[in-house]
Protein backbone atom coordinates (compact mmCIF):
# COMPACT_ATOMS: atom_id res chain seq x y z
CA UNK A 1 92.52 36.25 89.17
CA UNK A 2 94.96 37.87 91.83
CA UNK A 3 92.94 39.64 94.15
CA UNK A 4 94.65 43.41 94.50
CA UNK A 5 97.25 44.47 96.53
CA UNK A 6 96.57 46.15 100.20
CA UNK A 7 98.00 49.32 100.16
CA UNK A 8 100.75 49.40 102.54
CA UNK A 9 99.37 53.31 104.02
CA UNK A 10 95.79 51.94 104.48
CA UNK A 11 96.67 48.72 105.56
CA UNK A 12 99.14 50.24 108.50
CA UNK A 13 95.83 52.50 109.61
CA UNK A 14 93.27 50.12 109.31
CA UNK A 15 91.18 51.66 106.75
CA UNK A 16 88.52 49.10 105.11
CA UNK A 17 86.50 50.38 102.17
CA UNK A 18 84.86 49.51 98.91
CA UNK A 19 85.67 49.96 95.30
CA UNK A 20 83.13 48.89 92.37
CA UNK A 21 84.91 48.68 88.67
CA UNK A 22 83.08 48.84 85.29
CA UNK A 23 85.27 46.52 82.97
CA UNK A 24 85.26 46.49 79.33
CA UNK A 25 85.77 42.96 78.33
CA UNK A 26 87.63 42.60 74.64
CA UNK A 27 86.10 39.33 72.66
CA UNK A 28 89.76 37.39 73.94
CA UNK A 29 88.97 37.75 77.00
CA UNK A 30 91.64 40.66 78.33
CA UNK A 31 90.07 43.79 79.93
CA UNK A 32 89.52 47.24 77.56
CA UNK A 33 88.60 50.69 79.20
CA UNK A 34 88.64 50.27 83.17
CA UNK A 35 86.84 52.75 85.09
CA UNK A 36 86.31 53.16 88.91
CA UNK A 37 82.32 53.88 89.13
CA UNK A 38 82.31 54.54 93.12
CA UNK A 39 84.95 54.17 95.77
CA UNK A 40 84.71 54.68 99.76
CA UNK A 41 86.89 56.01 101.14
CA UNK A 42 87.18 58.18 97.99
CA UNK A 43 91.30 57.57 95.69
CA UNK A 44 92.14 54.61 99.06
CA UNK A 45 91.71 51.86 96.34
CA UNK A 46 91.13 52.83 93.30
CA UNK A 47 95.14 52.59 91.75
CA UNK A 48 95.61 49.45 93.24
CA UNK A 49 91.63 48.22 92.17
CA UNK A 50 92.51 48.94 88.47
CA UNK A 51 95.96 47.48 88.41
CA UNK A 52 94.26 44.03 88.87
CA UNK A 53 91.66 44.15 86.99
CA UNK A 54 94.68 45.25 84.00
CA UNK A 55 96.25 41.61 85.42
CA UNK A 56 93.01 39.72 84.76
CA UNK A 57 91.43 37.59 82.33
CA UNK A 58 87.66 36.93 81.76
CA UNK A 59 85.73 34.30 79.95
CA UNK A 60 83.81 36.13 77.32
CA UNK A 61 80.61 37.06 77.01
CA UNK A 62 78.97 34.83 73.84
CA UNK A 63 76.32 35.69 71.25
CA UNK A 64 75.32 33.29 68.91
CA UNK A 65 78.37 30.81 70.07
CA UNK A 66 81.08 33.50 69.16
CA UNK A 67 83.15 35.77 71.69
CA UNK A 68 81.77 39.35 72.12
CA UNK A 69 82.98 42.54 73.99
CA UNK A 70 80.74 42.80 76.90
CA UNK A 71 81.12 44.98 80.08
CA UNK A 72 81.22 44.12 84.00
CA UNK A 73 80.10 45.63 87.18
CA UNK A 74 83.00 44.36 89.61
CA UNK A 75 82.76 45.13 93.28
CA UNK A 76 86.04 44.77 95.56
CA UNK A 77 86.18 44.95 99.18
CA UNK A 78 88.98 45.14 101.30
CA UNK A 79 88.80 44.41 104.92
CA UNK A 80 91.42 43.78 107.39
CA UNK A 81 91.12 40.67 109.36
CA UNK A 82 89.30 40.76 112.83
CA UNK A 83 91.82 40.81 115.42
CA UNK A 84 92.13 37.61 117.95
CA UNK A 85 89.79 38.51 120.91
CA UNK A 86 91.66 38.52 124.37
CA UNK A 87 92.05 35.95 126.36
């Protein structure tokens, strides 16, 4: 699964934050209904959050040995990258 994309704005001031996702998983696997349950800083991540999650593909949840539609909790972080320390 490709992780989502930095957004370029965010990225260039160094905002970090947190989105969690609640996806609908279809019995093949592909995502259903995507929502964005919580997200700090609040609209940062959220576009860029659900366009993966649209990308991805999931191993089913099973009941009785056949596929079923289940859903997911998904938390995504996004960090920058500690700078070097000075020499």
């Amino acid at each position: 699964m490709a992780p989502p994309v930095y957004p370029k704005a965010a990225f260039d001031q160094g905002i970090s934050g947190r989105v969690v996702l609640r996806v609908e998983v279809r019995a093949d696997g592909t995502p259903g209904d995507i929502r964005v349950l919580s997200s700090q800083p609040a609209g940062v991540f959220d576009e860029v959050s659900v366009a993966a999650a649209r990308q991805w593909t999931f191993d089913p949840a099973q009941r009785d040995g056949k596929a079923v539609a289940a859903a997911l909790k998904i938390p995504l972080t996004f960090a920058m990258n500690d700078p070097e320390p000075a020499s």
